[in-house]
Protein backbone atom coordinates (compact mmCIF):
# COMPACT_ATOMS: atom_id res chain seq x y z
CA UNK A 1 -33.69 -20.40 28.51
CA UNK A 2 -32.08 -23.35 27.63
CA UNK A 3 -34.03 -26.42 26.43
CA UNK A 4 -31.27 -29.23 26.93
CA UNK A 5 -32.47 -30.99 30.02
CA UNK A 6 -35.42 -31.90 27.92
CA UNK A 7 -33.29 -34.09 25.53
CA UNK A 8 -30.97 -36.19 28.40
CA UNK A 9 -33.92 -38.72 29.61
CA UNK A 10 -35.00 -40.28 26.19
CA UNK A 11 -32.56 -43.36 25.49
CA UNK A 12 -33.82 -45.60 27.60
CA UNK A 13 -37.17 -45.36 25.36
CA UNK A 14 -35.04 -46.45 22.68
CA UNK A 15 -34.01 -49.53 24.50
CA UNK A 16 -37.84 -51.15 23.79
CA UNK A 17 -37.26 -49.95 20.12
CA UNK A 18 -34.65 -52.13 19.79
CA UNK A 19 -35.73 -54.96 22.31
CA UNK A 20 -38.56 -55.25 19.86
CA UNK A 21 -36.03 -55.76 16.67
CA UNK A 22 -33.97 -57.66 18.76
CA UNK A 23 -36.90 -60.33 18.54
CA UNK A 24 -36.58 -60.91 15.15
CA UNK A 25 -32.84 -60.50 14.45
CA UNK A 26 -30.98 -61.25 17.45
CA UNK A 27 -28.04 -58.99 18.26
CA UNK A 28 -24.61 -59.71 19.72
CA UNK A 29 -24.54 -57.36 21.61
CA UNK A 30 -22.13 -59.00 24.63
CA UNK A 31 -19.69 -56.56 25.76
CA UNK A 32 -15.82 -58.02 25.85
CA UNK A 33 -12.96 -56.69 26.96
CA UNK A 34 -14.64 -53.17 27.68
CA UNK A 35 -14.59 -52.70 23.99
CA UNK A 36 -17.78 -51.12 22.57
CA UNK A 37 -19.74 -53.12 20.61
CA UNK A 38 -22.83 -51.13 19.94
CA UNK A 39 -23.26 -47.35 20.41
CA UNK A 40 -26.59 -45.14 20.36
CA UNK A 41 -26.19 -41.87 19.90
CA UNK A 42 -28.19 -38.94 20.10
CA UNK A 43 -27.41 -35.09 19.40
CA UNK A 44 -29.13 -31.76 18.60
CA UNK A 45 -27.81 -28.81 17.04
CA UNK A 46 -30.34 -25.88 18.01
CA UNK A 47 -29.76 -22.33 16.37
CA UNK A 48 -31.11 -19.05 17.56
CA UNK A 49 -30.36 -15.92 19.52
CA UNK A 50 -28.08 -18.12 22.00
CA UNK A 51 -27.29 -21.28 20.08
CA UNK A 52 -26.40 -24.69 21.69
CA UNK A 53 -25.99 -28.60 21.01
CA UNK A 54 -26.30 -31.55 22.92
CA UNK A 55 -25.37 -35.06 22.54
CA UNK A 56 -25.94 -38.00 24.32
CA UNK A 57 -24.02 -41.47 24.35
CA UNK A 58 -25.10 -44.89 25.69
CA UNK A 59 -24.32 -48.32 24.63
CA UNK A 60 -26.86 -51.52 24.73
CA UNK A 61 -25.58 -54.81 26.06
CA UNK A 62 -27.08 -58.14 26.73
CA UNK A 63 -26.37 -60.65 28.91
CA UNK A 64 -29.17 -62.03 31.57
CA UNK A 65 -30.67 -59.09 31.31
CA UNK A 66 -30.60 -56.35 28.13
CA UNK A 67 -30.43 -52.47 29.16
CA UNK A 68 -29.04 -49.28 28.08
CA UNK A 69 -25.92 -47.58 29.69
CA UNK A 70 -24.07 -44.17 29.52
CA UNK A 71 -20.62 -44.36 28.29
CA UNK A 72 -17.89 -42.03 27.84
CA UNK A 73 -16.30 -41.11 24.68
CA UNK A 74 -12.65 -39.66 24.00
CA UNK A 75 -13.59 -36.85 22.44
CA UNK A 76 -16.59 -34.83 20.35
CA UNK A 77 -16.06 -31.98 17.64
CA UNK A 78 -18.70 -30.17 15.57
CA UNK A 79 -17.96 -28.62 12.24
CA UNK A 80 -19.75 -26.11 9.42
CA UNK A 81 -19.52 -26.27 5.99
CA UNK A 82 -16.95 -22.84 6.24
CA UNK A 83 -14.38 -24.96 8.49
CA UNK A 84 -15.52 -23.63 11.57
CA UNK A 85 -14.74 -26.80 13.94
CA UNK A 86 -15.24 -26.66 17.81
CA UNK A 87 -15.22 -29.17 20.69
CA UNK A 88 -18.26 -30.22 22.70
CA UNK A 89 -17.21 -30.52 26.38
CA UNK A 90 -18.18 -33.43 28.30
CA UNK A 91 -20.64 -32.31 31.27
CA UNK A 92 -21.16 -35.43 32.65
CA UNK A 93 -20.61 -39.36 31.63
CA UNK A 94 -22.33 -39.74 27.94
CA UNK A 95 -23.13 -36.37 28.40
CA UNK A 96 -21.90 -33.72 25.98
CA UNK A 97 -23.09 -30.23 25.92
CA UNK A 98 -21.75 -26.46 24.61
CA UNK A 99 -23.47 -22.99 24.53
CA UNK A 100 -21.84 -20.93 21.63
CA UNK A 101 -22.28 -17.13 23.03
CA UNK A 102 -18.79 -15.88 22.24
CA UNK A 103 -17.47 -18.38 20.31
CA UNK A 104 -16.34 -17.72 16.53
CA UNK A 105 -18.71 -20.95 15.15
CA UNK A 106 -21.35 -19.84 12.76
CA UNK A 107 -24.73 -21.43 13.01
CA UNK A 108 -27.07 -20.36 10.31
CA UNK A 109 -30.26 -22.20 8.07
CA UNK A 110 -28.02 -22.39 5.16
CA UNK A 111 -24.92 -24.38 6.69
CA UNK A 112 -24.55 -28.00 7.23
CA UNK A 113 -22.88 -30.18 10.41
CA UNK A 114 -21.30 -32.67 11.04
CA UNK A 115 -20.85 -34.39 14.53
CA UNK A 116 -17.02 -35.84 14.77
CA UNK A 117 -16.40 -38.78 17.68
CA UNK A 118 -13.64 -40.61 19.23
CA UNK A 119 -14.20 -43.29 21.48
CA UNK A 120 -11.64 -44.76 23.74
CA UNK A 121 -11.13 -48.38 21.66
CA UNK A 122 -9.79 -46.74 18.70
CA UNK A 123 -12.96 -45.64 16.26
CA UNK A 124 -13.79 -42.17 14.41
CA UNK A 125 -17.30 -42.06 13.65
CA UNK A 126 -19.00 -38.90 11.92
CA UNK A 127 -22.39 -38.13 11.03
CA UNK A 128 -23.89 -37.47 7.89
CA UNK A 129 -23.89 -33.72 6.81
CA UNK A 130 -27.06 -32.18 8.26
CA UNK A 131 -28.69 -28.98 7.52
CA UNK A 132 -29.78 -26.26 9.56
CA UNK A 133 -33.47 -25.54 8.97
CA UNK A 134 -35.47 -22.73 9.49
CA UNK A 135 -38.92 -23.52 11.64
CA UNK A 136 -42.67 -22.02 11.17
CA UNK A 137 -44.02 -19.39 13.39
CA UNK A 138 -46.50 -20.43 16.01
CA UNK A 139 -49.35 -18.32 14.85
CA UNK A 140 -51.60 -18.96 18.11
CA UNK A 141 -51.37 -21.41 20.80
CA UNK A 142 -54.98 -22.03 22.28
CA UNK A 143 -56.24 -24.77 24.66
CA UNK A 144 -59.65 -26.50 25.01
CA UNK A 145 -61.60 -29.01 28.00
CA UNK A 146 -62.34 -32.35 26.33
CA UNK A 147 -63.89 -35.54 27.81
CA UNK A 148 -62.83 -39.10 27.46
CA UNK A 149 -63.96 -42.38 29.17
CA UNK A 150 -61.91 -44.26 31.06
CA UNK A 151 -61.77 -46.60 33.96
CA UNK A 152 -62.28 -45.03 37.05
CA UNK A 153 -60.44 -46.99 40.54
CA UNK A 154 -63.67 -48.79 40.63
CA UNK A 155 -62.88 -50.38 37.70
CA UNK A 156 -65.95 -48.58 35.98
CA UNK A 157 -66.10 -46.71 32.84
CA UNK A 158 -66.45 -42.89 33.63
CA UNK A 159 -66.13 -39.62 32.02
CA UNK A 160 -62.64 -37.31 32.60
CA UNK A 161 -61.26 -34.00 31.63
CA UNK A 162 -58.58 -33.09 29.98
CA UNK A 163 -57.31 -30.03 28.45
CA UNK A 164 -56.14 -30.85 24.55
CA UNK A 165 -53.33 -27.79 23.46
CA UNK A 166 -53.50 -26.89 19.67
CA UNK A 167 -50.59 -25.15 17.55
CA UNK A 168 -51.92 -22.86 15.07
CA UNK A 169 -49.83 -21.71 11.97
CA UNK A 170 -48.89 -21.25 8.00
CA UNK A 171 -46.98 -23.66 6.44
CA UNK A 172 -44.94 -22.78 3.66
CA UNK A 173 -42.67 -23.70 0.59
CA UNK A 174 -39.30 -23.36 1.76
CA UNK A 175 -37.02 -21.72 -0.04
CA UNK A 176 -34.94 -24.48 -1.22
CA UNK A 177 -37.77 -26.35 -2.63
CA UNK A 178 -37.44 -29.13 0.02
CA UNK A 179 -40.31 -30.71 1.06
CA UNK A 180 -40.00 -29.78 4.70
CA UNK A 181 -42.77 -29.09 7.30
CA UNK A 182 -42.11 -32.22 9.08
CA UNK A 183 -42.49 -30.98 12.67
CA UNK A 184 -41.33 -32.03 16.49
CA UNK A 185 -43.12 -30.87 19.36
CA UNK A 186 -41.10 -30.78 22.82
CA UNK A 187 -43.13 -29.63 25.73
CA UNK A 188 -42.31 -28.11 29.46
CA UNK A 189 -44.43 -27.63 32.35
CA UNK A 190 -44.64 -25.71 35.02
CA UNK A 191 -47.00 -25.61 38.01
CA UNK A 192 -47.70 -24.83 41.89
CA UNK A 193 -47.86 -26.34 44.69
CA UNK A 194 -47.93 -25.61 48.83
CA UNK A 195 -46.47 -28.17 51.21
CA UNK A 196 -48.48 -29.39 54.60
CA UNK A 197 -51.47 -30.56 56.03
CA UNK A 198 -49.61 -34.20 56.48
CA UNK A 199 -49.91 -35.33 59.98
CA UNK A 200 -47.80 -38.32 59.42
CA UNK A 201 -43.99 -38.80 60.07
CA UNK A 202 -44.74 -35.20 61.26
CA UNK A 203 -47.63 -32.35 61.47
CA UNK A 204 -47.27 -29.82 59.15
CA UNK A 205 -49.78 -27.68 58.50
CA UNK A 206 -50.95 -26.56 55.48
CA UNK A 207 -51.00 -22.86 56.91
CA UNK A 208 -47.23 -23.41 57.56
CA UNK A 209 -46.25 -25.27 54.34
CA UNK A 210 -44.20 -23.08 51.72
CA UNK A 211 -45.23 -22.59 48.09
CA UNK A 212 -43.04 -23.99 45.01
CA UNK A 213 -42.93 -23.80 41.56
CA UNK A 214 -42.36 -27.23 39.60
CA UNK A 215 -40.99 -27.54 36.18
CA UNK A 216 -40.80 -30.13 34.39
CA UNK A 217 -40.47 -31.89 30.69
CA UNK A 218 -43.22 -33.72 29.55
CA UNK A 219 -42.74 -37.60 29.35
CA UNK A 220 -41.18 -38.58 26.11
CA UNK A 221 -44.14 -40.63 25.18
CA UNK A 222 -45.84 -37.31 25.37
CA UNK A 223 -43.40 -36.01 22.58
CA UNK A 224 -45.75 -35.13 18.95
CA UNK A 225 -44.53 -35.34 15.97
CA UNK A 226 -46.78 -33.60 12.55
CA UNK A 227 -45.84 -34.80 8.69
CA UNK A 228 -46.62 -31.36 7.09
CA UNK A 229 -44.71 -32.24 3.99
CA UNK A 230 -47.61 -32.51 1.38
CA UNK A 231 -49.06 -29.30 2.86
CA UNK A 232 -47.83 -25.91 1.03
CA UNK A 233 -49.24 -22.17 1.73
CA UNK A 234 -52.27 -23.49 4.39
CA UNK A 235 -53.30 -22.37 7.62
CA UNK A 236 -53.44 -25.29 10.05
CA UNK A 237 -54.76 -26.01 13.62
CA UNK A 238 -53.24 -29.00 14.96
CA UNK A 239 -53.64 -30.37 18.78
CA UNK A 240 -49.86 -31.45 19.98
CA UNK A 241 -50.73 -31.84 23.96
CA UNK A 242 -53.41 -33.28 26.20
CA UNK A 243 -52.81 -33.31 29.85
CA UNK A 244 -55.84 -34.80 32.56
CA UNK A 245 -57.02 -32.23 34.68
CA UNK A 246 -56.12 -32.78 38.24
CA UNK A 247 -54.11 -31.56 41.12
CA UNK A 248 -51.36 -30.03 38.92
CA UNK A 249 -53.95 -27.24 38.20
CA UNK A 250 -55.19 -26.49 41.25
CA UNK A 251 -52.43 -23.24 41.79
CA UNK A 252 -52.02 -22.84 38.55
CA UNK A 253 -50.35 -24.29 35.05
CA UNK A 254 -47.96 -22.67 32.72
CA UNK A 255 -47.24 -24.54 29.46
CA UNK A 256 -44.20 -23.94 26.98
CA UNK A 257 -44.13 -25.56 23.15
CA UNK A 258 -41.16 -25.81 21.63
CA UNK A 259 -41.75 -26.38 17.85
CA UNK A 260 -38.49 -27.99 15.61
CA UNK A 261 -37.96 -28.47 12.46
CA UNK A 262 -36.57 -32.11 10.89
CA UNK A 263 -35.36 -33.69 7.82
CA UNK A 264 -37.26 -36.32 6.56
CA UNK A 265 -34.62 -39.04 7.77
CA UNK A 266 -34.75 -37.59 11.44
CA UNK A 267 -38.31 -37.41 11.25
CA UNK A 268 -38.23 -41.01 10.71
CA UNK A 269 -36.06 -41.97 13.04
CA UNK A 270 -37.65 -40.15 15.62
CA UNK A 271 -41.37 -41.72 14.28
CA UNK A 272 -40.17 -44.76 14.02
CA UNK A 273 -38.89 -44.81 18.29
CA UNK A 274 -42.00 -43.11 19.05
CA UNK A 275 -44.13 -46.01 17.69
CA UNK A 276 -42.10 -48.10 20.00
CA UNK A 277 -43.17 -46.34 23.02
CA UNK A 278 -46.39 -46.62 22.43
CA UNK A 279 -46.73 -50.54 20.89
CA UNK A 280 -49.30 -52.04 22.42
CA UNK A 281 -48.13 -55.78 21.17
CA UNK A 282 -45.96 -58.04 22.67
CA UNK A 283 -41.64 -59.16 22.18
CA UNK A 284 -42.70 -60.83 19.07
CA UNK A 285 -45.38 -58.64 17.42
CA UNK A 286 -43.24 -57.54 14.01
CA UNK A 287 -41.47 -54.64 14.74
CA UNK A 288 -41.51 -52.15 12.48
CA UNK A 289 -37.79 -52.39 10.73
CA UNK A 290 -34.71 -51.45 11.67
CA UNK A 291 -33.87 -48.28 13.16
CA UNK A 292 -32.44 -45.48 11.17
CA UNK A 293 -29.37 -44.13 11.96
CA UNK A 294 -27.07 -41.03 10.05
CA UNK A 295 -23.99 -42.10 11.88
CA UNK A 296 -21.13 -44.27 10.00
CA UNK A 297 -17.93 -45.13 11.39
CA UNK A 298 -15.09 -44.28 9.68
CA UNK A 299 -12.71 -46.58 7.51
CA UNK A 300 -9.91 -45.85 9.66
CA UNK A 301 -10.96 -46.90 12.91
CA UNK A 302 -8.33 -49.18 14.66
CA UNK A 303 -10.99 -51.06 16.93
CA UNK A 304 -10.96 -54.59 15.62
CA UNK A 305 -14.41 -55.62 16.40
CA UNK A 306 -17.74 -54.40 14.71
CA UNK A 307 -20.05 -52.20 16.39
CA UNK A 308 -23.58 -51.31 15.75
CA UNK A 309 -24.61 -47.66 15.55
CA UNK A 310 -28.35 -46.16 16.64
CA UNK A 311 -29.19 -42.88 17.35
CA UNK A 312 -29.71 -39.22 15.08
CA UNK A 313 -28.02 -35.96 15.08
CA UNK A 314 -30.04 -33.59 13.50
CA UNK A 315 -29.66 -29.49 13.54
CA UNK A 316 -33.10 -26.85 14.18
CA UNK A 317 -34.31 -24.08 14.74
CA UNK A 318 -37.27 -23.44 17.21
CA UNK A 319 -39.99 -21.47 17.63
CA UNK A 320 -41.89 -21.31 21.23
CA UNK A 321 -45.31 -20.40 22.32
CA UNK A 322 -46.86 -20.71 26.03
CA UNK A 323 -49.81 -20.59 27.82
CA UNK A 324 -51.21 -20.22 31.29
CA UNK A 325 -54.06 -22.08 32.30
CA UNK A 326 -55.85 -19.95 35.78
CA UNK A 327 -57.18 -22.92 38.43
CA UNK A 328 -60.81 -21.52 38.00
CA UNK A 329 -60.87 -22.01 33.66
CA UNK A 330 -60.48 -25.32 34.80
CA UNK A 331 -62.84 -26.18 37.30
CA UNK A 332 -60.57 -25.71 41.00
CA UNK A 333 -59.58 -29.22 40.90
CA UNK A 334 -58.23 -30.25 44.41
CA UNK A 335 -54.93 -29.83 45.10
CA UNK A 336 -51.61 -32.18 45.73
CA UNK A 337 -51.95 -31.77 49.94
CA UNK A 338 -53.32 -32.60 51.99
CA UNK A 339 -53.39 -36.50 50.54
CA UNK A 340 -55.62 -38.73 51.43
CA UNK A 341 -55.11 -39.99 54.71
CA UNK A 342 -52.85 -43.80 54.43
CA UNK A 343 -55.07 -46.87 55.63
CA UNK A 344 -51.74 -48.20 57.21
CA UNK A 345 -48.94 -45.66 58.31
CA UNK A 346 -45.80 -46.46 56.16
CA UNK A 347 -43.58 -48.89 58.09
CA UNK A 348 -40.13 -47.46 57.33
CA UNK A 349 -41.96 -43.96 59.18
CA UNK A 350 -41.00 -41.84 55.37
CA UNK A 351 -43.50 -39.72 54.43
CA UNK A 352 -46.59 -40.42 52.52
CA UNK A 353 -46.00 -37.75 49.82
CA UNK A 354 -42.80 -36.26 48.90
CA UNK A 355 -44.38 -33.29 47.54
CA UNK A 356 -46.48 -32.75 50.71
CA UNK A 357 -43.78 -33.11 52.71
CA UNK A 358 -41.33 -30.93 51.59
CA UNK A 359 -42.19 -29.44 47.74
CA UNK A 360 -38.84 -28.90 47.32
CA UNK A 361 -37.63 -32.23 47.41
CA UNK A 362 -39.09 -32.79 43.77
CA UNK A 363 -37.28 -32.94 40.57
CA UNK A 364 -37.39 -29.19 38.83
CA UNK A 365 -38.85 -27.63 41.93
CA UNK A 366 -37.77 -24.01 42.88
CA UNK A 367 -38.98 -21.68 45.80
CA UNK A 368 -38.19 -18.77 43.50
CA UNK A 369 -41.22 -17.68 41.43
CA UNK A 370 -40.78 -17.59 37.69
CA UNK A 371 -40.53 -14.49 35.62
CA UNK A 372 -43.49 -15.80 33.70
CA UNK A 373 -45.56 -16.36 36.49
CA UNK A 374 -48.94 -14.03 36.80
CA UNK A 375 -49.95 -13.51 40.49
CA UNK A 376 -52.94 -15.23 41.08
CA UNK A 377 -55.92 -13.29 42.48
């Protein structure tokens, strides 16, 4: 299964990052004359039984309004420390993706990589050399009901569930003698739902609606990151996920962690972007510094203009554990249809919820049922 869906949707987090620099040290950052004049770039070299990368381009301009925007390159190539050297197709715009079944490239824990690029105004930029790194083995994946207290749509303080998901494992010297241990968690979900009982543009009842199966990434905020670095030899039980209980358990939940390894500058980099998801200050609280970056553009670029470089290319491999969560451990919570009844019907006559309406008009969703997927008594 193939993980690199999970990795296209993050930029645009990184935008508030570097909004929240951008109030300190202001960046020129106006495009002219199409050439590029900052680049973020983000890639991710995974090893394993069917190894892949991805990497991701977009460039951050200003002018009334700052955002983020995919942008094409001229070319990408990916090279080992043996001389293997192969090119990473371009999928889509900013886009760049390549599965290596049958292709002479090595991928191993003991090589490094190096991401080439070409852009269309005239630059070569490379990243550092990155290792490969091996990744701990999920011991046990186990999953818990907690409570919080939160405000309720009354605007009163009230009690909720939510099921906290804890990685279990042994962390290790590596053999190198790095410190190591410093730990990504991605995340995907699955659930199901049935269609129906919506009365409004049309009746469909819920004893006609059709059953899907939704899968989806977690939201990047949602991402977890663990320093093990100072931690050698020890068992550890750490919680990575929390999810409120609610209608997405109410057919059933299936949950897949994907554990990564990082080097200590990716861990940063990827620390210090997750900090600016979740700021709770304002523009001009301090940020925390500028963001790291292992890209540098080459000396013999022929664009004339400077550009600034974000992003991280960093190379894994990954270890996955999953879990499946039966409506009943979890209370029966109610599920997605039928929804409440609107006070006012819609003017434009669309439907009051997509999923009720037709499940298979959301993002992910499938009418096939997974592999994975126990049948429910």
């Amino acid at each position: 299964m193939s993980y690199a869906s999970r990795f296209s949707a993050f930029p645009k987090y990184l935008l508030l990052f570097l909004l929240l620099w951008g109030c300190v040290d202001e960046l020129d950052l106006y495009r002219s004359n199409d050439l590029l004049s900052s680049l973020v770039i983000e890639g991710r070299l995974v090893g394993g039984k069917h190894p892949w990368i991805e990497v991701n381009f977009s460039r951050l301009y200003s002018g009334v309004q700052r955002d983020l925007q995919t942008v094409g390159v001229k070319h990408v190539h990916l090279r080992n420390s043996v001389g293997d050297r192969v090119v990473i197709p371009e999928l889509s715009i900013g886009r760049h993706f390549f599965q290596f079944d049958g292709v002479h490239f090595e991928v191993d824990t003991m090589l490094f990589y190096v991401l080439e690029i070409a852009t269309f105004d005239g630059r070569t930029i490379e990243s550092e050399p990155t290792q490969m790194l091996s990744v701990p083995s999920i011991t046990s994946l186990t999953w818990e009901i907690r409570e919080k207290e939160r405000l309720n749509a009354l605007g009163e303080i009230a009690p909720f569930e939510f099921v906290e998901v804890s990685v279990q494992m042994t962390l290790r010297q590596d053999e190198m003698g790095t410190k190591g241990n410093q730990l990504r968690y991605d995340f995907i979900k699955t659930f199901q739902a049935s269609d129906g009982g919506i009365t409004y543009p049309k009746v469909i009842p819920l004893e006609e609606g059709k059953t899907c199966w939704i899968k989806q990434r977690a939201k990047p905020a949602d991402i977890h990151l663990f320093d093990g670095s100072s931690l050698r030899d020890v068992q550890i039980k750490i919680p990575v996920f929390s999810q409120e209980v609610g209608p997405e358990f109410a057919e059933g939940y299936h949950l897949e962690v994907v554990q990564q390894s990082m080097t200590a500058g990716a861990f940063e980099y990827w620390n210090q972007v997750s900090q600016a998801i979740n700021r709770s200050g304002g523009l001009f609280e301090t940020p925390a510094g500028r963001i790291r970056t292992n890209f540098v553009e080459s000396k013999e670029s022929s664009a004339q203009n400077g550009i600034e470089l974000f992003g991280y290319f960093y190379a894994t491999m990954t270890d996955t554990a999953r879990l499946f969560i039966q409506p009943q451990q979890v209370g029966s919570p109610a599920s997605h249809c039928p929804p409440p009844p609107p006070e006012f019907p819609p003017p434009d006559l669309s439907c009051i919820s997509l999923l009720c309406c037709d499940c298979l008009s959301i993002e992910g969703s499938s009418s096939a049922r997974p592999s994975y997927w126990p049948i429910l008594q």
